[in-house]
C-alpha atoms as a PDB file:
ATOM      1  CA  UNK A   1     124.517  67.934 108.839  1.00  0.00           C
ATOM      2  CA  UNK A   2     125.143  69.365 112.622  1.00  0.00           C
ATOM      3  CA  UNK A   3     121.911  68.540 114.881  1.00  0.00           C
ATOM      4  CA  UNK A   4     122.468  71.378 116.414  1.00  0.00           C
ATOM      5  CA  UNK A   5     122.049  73.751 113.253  1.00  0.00           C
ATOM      6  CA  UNK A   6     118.887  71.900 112.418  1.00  0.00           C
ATOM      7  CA  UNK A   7     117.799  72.503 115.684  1.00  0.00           C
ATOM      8  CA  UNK A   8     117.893  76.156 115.112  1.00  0.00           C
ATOM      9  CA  UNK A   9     116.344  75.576 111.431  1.00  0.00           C
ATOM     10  CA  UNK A  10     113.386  74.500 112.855  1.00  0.00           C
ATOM     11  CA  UNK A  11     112.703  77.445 115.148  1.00  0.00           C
ATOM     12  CA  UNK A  12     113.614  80.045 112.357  1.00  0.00           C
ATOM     13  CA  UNK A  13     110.945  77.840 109.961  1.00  0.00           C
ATOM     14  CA  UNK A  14     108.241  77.308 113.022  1.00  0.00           C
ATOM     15  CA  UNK A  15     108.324  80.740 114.179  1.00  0.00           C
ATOM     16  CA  UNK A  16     108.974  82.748 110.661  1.00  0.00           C
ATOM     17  CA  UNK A  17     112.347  84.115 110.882  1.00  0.00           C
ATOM     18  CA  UNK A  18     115.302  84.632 112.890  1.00  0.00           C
ATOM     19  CA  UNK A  19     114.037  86.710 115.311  1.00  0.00           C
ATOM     20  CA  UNK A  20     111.071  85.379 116.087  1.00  0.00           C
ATOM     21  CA  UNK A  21     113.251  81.853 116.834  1.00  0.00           C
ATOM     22  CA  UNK A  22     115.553  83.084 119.204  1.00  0.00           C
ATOM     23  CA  UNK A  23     112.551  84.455 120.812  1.00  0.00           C
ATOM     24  CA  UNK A  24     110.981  81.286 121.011  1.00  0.00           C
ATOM     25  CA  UNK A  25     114.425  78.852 121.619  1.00  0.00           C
ATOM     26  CA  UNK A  26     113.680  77.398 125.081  1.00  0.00           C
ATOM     27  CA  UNK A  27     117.210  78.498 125.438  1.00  0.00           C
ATOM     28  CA  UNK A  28     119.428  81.816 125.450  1.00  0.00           C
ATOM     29  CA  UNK A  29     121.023  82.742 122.192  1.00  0.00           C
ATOM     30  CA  UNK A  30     121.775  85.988 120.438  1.00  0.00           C
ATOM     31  CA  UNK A  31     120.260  86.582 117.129  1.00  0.00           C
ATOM     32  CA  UNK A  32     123.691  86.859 115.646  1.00  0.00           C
ATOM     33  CA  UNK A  33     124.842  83.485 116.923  1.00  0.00           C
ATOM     34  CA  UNK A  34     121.738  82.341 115.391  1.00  0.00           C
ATOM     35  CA  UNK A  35     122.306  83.896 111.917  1.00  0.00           C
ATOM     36  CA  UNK A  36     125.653  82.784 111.851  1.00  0.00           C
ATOM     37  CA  UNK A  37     124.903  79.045 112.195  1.00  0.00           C
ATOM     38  CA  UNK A  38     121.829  79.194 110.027  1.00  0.00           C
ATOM     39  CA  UNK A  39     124.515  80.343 107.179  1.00  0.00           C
ATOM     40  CA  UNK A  40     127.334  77.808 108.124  1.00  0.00           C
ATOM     41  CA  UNK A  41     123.418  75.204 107.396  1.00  0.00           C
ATOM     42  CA  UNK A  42     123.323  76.545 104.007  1.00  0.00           C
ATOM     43  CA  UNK A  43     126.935  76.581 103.092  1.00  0.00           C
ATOM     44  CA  UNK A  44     127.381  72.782 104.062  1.00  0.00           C
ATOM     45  CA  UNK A  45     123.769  71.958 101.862  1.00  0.00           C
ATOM     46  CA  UNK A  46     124.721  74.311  99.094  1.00  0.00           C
ATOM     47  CA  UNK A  47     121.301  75.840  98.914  1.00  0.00           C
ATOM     48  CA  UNK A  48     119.402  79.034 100.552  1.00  0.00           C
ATOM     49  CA  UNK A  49     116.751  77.830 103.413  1.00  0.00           C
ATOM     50  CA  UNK A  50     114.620  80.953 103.534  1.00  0.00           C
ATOM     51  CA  UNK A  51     114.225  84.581 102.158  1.00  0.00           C
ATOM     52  CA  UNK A  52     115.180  87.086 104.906  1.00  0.00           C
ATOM     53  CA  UNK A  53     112.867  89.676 103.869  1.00  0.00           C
ATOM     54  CA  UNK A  54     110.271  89.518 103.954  1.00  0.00           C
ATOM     55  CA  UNK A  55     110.776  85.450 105.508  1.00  0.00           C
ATOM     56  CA  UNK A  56     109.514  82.994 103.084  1.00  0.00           C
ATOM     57  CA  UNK A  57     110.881  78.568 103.242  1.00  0.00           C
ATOM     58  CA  UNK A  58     112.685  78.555  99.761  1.00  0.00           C
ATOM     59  CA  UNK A  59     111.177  74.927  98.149  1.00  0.00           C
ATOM     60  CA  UNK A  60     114.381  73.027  99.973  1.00  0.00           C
ATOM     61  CA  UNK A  61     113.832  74.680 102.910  1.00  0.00           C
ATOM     62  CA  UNK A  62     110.096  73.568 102.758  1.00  0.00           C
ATOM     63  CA  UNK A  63     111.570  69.929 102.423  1.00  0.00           C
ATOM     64  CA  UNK A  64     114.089  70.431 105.073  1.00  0.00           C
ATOM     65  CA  UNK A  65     111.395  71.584 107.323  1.00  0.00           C
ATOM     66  CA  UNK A  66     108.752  69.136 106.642  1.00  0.00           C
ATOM     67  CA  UNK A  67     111.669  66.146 107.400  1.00  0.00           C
ATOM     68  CA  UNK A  68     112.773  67.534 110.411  1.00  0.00           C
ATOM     69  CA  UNK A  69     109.570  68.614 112.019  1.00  0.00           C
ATOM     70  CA  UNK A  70     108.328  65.551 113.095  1.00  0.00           C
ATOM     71  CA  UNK A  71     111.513  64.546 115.274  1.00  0.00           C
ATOM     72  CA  UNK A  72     111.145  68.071 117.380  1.00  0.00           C
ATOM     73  CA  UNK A  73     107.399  68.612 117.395  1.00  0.00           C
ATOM     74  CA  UNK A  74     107.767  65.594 119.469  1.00  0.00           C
ATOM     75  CA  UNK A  75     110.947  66.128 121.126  1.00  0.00           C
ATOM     76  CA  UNK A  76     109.083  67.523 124.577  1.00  0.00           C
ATOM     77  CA  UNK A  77     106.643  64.873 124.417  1.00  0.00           C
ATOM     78  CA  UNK A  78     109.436  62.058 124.944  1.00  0.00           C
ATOM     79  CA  UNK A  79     111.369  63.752 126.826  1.00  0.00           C
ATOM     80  CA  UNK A  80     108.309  64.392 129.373  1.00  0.00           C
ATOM     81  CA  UNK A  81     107.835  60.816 129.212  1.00  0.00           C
ATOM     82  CA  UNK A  82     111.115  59.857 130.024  1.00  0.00           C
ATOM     83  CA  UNK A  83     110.984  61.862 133.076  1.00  0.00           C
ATOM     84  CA  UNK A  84     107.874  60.098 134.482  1.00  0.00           C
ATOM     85  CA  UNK A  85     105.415  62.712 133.807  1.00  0.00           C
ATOM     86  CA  UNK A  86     104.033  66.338 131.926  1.00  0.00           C
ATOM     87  CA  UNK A  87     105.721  68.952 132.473  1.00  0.00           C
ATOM     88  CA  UNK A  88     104.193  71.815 134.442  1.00  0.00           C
ATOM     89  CA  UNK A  89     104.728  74.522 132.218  1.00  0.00           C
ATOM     90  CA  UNK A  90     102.477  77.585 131.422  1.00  0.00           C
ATOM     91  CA  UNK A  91     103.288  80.611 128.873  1.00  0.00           C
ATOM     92  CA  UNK A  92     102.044  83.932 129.137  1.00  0.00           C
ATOM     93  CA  UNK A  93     101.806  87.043 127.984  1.00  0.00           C
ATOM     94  CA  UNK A  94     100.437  90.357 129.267  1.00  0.00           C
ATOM     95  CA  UNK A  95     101.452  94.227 129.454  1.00  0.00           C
ATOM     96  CA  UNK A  96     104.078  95.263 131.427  1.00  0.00           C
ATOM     97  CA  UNK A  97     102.191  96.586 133.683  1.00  0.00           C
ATOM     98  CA  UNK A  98     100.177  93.390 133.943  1.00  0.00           C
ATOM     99  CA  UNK A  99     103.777  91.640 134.438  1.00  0.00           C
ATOM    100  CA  UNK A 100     105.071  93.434 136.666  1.00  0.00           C
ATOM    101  CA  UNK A 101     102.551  94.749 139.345  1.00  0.00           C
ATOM    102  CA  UNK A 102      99.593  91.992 139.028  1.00  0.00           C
ATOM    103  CA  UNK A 103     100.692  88.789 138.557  1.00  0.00           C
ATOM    104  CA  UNK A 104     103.447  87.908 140.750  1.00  0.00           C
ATOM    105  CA  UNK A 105     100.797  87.527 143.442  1.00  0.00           C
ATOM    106  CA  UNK A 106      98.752  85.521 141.424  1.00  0.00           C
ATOM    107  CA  UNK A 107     102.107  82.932 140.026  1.00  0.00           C
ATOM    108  CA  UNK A 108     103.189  82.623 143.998  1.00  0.00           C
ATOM    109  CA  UNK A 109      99.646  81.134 144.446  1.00  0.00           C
ATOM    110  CA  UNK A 110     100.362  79.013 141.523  1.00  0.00           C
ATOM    111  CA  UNK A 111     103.673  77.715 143.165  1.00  0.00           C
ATOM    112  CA  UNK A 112     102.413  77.184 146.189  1.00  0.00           C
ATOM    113  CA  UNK A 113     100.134  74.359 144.964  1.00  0.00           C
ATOM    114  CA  UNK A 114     102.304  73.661 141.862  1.00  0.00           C
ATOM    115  CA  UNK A 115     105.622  73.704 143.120  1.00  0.00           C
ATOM    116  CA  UNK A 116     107.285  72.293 139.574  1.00  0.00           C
ATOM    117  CA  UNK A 117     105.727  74.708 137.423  1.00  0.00           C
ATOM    118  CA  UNK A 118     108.258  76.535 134.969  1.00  0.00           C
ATOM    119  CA  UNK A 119     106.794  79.568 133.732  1.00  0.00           C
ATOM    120  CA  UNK A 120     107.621  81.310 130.267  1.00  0.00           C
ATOM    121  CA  UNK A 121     106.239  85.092 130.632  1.00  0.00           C
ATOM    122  CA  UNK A 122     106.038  87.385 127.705  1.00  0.00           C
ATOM    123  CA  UNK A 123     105.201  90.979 127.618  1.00  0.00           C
ATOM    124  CA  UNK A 124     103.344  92.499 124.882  1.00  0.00           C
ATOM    125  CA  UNK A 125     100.245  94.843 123.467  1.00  0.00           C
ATOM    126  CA  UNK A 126      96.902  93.419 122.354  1.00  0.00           C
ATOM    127  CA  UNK A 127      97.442  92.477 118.872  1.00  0.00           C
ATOM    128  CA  UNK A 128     100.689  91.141 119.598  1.00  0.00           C
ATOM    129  CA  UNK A 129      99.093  89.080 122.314  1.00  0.00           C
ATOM    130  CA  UNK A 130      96.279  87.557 119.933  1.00  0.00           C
ATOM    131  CA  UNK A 131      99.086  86.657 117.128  1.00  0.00           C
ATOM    132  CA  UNK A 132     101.332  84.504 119.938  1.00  0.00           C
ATOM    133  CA  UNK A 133      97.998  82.538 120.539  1.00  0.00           C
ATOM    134  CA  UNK A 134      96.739  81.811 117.317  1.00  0.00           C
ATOM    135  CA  UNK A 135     100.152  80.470 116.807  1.00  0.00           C
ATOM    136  CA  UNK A 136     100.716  78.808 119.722  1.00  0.00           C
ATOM    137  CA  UNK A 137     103.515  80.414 121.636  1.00  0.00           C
ATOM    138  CA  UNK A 138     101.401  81.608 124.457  1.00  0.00           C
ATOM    139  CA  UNK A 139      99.200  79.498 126.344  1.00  0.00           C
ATOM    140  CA  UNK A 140      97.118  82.313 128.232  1.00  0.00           C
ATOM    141  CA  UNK A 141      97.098  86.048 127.065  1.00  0.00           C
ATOM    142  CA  UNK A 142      95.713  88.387 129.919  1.00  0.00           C
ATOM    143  CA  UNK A 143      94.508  91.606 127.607  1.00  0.00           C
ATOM    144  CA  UNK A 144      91.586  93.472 127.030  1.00  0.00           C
ATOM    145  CA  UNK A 145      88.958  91.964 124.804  1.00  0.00           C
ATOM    146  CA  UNK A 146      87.760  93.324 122.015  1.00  0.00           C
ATOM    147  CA  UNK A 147      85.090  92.031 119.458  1.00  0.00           C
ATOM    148  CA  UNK A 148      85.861  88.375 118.314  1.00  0.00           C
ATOM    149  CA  UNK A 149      88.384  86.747 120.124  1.00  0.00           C
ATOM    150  CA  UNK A 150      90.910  84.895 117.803  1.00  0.00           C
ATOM    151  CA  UNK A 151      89.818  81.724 116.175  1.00  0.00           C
ATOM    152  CA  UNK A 152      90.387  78.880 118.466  1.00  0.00           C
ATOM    153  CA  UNK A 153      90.975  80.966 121.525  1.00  0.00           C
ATOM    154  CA  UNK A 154      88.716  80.558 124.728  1.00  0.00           C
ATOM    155  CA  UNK A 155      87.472  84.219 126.378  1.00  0.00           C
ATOM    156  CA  UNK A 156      86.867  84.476 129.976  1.00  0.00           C
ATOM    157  CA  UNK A 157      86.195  87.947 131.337  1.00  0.00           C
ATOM    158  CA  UNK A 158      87.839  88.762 134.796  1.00  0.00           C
ATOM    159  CA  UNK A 159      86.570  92.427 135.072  1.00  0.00           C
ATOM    160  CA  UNK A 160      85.441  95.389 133.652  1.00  0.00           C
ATOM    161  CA  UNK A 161      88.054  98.689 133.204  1.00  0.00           C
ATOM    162  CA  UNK A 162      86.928 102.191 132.893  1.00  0.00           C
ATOM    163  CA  UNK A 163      88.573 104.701 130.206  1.00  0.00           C
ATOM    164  CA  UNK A 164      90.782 107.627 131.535  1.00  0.00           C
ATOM    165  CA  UNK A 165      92.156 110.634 130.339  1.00  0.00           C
ATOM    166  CA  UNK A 166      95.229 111.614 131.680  1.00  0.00           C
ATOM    167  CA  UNK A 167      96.043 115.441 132.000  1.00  0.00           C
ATOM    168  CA  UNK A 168      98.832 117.640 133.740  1.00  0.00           C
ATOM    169  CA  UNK A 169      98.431 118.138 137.132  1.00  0.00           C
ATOM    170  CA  UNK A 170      98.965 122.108 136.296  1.00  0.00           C
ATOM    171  CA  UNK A 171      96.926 121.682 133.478  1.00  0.00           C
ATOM    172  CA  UNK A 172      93.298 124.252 133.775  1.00  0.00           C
ATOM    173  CA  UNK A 173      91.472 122.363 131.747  1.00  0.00           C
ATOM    174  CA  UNK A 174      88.176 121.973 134.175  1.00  0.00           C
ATOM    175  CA  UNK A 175      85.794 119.457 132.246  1.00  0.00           C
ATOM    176  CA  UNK A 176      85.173 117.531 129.839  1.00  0.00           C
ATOM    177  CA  UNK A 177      82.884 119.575 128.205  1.00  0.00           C
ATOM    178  CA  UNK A 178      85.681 122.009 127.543  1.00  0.00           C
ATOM    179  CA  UNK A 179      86.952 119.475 125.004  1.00  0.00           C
ATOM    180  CA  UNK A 180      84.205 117.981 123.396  1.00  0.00           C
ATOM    181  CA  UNK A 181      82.432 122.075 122.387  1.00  0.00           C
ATOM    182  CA  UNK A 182      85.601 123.142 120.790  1.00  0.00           C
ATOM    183  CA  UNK A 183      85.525 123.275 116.884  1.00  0.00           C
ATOM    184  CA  UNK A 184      89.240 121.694 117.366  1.00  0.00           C
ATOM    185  CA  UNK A 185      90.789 119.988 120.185  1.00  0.00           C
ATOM    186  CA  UNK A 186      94.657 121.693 120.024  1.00  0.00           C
ATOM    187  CA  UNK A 187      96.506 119.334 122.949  1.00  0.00           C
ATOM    188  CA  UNK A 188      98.046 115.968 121.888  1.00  0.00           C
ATOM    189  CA  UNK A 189      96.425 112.653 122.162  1.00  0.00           C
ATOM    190  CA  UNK A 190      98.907 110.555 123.838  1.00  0.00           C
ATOM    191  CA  UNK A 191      97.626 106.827 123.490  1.00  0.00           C
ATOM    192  CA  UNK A 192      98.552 103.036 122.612  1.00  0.00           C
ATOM    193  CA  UNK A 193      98.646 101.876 118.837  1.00  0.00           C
ATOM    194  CA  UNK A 194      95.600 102.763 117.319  1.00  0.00           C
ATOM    195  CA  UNK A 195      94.635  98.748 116.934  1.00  0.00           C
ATOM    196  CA  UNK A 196      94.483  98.754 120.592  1.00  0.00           C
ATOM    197  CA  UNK A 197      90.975  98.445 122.060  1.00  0.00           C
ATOM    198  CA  UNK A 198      91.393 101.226 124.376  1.00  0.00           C
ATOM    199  CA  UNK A 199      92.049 103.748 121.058  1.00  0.00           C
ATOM    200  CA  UNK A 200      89.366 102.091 118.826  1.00  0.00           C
ATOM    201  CA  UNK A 201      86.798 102.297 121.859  1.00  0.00           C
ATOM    202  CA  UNK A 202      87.509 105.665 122.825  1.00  0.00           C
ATOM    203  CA  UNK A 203      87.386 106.367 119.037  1.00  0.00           C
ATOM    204  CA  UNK A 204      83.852 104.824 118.625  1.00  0.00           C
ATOM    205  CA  UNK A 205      82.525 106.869 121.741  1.00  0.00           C
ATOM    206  CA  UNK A 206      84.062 110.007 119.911  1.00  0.00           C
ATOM    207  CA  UNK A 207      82.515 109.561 116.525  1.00  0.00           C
ATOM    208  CA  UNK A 208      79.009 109.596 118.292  1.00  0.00           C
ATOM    209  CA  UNK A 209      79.337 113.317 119.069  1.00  0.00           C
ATOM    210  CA  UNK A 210      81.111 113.932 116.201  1.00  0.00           C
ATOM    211  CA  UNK A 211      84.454 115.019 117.484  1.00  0.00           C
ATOM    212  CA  UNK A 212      87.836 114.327 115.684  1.00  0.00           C
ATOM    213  CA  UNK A 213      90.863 113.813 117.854  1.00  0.00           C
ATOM    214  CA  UNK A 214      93.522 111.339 116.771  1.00  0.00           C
ATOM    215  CA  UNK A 215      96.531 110.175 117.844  1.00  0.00           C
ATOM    216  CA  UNK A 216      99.627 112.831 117.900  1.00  0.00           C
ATOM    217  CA  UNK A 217     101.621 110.424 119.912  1.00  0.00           C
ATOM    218  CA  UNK A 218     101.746 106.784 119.971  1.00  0.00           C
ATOM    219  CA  UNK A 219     103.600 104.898 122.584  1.00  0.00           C
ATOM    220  CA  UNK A 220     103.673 100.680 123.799  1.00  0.00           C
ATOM    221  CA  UNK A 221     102.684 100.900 127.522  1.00  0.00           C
ATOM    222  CA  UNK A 222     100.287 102.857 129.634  1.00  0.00           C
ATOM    223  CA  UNK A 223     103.343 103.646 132.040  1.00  0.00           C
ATOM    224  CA  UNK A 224     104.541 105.613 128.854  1.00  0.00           C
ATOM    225  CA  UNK A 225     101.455 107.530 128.259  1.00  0.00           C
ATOM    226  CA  UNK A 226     101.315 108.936 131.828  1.00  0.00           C
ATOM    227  CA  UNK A 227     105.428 109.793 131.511  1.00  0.00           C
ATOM    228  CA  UNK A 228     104.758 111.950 128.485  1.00  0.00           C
ATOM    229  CA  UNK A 229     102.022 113.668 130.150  1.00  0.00           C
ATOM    230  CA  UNK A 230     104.157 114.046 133.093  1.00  0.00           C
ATOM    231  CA  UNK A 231     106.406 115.986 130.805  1.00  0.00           C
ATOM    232  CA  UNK A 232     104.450 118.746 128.807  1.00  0.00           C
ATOM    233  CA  UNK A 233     103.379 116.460 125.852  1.00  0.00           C
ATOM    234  CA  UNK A 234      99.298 116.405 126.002  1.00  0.00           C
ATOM    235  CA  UNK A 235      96.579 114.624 127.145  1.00  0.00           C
ATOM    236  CA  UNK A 236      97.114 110.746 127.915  1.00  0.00           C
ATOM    237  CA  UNK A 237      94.334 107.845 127.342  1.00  0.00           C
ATOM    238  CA  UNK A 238      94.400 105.178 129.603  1.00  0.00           C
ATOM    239  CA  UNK A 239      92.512 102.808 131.692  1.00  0.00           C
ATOM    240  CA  UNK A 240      92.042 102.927 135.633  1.00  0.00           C
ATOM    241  CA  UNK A 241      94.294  99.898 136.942  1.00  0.00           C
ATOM    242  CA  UNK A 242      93.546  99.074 140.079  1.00  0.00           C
ATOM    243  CA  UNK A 243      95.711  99.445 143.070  1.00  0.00           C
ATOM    244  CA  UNK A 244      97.593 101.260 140.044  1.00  0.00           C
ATOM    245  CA  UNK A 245     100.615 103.982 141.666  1.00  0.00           C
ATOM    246  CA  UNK A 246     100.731 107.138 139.433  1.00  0.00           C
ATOM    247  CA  UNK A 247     103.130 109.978 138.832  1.00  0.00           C
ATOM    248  CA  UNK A 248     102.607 113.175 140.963  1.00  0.00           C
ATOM    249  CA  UNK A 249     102.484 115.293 138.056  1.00  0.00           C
ATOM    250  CA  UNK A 250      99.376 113.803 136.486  1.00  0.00           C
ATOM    251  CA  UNK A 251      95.702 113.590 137.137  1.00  0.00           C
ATOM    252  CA  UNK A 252      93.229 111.546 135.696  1.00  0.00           C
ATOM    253  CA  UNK A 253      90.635 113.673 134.339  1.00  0.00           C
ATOM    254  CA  UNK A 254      86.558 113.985 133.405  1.00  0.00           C
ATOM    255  CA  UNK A 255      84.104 111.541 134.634  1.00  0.00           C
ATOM    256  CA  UNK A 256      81.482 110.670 131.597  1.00  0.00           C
ATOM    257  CA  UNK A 257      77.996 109.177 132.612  1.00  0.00           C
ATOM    258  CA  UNK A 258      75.925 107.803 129.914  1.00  0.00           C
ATOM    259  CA  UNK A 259      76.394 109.812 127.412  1.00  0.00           C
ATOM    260  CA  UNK A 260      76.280 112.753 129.712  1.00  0.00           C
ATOM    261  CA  UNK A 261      79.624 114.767 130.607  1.00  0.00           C
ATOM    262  CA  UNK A 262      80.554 115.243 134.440  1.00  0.00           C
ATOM    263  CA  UNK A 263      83.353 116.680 136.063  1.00  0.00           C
ATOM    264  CA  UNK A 264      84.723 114.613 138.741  1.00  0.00           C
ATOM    265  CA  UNK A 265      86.937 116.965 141.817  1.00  0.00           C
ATOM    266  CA  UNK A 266      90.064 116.008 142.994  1.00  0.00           C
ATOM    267  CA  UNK A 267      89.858 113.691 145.522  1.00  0.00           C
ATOM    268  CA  UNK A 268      91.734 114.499 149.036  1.00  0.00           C
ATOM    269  CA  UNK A 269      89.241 118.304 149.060  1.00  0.00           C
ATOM    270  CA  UNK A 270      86.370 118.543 150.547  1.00  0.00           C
ATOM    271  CA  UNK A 271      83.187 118.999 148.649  1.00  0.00           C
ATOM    272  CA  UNK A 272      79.533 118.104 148.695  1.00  0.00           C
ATOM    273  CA  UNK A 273      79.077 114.448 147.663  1.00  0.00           C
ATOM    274  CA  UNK A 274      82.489 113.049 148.446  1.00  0.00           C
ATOM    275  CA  UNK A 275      81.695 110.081 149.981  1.00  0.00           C
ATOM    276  CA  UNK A 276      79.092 109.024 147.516  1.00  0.00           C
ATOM    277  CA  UNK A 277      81.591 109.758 144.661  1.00  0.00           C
ATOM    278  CA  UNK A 278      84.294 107.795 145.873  1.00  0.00           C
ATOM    279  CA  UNK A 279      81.576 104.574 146.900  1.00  0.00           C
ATOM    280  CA  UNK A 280      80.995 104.984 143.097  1.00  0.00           C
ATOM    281  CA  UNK A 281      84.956 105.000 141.734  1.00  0.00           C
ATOM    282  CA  UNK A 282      85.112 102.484 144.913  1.00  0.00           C
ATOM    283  CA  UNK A 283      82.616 100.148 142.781  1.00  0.00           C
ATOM    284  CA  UNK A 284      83.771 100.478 139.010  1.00  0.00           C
ATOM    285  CA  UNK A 285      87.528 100.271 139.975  1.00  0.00           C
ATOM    286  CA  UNK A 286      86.758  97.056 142.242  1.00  0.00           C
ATOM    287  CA  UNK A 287      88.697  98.682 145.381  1.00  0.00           C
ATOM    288  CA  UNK A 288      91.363 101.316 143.643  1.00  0.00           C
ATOM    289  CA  UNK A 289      92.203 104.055 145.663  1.00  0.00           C
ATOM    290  CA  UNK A 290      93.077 106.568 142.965  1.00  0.00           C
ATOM    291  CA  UNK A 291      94.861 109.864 144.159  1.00  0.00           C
ATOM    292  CA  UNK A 292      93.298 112.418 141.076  1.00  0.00           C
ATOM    293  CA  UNK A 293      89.987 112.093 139.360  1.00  0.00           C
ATOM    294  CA  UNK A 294      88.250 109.140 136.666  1.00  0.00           C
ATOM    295  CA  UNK A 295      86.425 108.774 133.916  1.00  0.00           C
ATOM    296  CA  UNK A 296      83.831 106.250 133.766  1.00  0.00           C
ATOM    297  CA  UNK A 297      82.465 105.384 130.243  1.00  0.00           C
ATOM    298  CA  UNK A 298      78.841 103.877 131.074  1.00  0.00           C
ATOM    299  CA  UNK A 299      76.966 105.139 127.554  1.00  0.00           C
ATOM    300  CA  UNK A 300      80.144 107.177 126.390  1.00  0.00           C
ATOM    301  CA  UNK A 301      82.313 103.665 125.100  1.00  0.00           C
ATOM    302  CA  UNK A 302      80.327 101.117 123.564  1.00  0.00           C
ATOM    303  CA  UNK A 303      81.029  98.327 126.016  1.00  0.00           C
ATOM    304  CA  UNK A 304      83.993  99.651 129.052  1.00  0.00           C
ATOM    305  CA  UNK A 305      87.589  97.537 128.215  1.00  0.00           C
ATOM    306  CA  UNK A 306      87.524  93.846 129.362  1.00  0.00           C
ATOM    307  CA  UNK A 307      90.316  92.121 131.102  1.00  0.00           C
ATOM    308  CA  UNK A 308      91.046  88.504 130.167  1.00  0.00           C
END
């Protein structure tokens, strides 16, 4: 038997299928490469591994596994030993958005006092994000919590998000209110999967006043949500990220207080109030300097999104 092919056995069997092991291989290799070698395996043993679909360890590729497992599970382990020491390495996974405008600052304080440190990053939505730590291929997941965190996981809470909607900048829609006293809400709601917590929050806040609007559109990333409403497709859901950049042809829309409705104005006019408005969007974004208008979710949400 080639090592090598075992190798790759083991991820495909750890992981639960091809694709899931070449995401997981602590090296680069296309999926096809993969397949292929995982075939040339079963030719030279004469027997199927796995089913492909859905992925299930045939009984000699249960065997295989359980033979094999030992020598890699450990593999790391000696070879950290070898080298004098544990390696400094840290998985995790987070949004794009998380990725890519938050946590480079934090990961070049990280260096700077952990110079070694190898760093596996993986981007990903909330469920996703809970299923890579309950089996182990993240070490830290930076999401919003929601409920019950998965079993063996440890929750910290950094801060507390509010809920947006994200509207046209042409659009003439001028409160809330508008929305919620129609018999039927006719734009699009343009959100994240509807097992997100932002959806099934907003959802719950919705069901208290007895108003039905669901998801028309359903799209992986925040960025996405604000590009559709950029382009004529409805009203967007999101959270306000601070510091967050957003696209000049969107607001965010419709302050709600505790259950009450208030419409927030632009920001940039002048108006009675302004400067006690934006000490209060100051305080529940923690700093962000938002160019449009927010929606707060005090009594409206049960419990405002939690970053972990």
């Amino acid at each position: 038997m080639n090592i090598h092919h075992l190798e790759l056995f083991y991820y495909v069997a750890r992981y639960g299928g091809i694709s899931e092991g070449v995401r997981n291989i602590p090296y680069g290799l296309q999926q096809p490469a993969m397949s292929g070698q995982i075939i040339h395996l079963e030719e030279s043993l004469g027997v199927t591994l796995f089913q492909r679909r859905p992925f299930a360890l045939t009984p000699p590729g249960e065997e295989l596994y359980q033979f094999i497992k030992p020598f890699f599970d450990h593999l790391q382990t000696m070879a950290d030993k070898l080298r004098g020491g544990v390696s400094q390495h840290i998985r995790i996974g987070a949004s794009e958005v998380v990725l890519r405008d938050y946590l480079p600052g934090l990961l070049q304080a990280m260096q700077e006092k952990f110079p070694k440190l190898k760093l596996t990053l993986r981007e990903g939505y909330q469920p996703q994000l809970e299923a890579w730590l309950v089996k182990q291929e993240i070490d830290v997941a930076m999401t919003l919590l929601d409920g019950k965190p998965p079993s063996g996981a440890n929750p910290l809470a950094l801060f507390k998000l509010p809920l947006v909607l994200v509207v046209a900048k042409k659009s003439k829609l001028k409160s809330a209110d508008e929305l919620w006293e129609r018999d039927r809400i006719e734009e699009t709601l343009i959100s994240l999967p509807t097992n997100e917590s932002i959806y099934k929050s907003f959802q719950q806040g919705l069901a208290k006043r007895r108003v039905d609007w669901f998801t028309g559109i359903e799209v992986s990333t925040v960025d996405l949500v604000e590009t559709y409403v950029a382009n004529g497709y409805g009203i967007g859901l999101s959270v306000a990220l601070p510091r967050a950049k957003h696209r000049p042809q969107i607001r965010l829309s419709m302050i709600i207080y505790a259950g009450a409705f208030a419409f927030g104005p632009p920001i940039g006019e002048n108006y009675a109030g302004r400067d006690a408005y934006d000490r209060h969007i100051r305080r529940r974004s923690q700093g962000t300097e938002e160019h449009a208008f927010h929606l707060a979710t005090d009594g409206f949400i049960n419990g405002q999104g939690e970053g972990c």
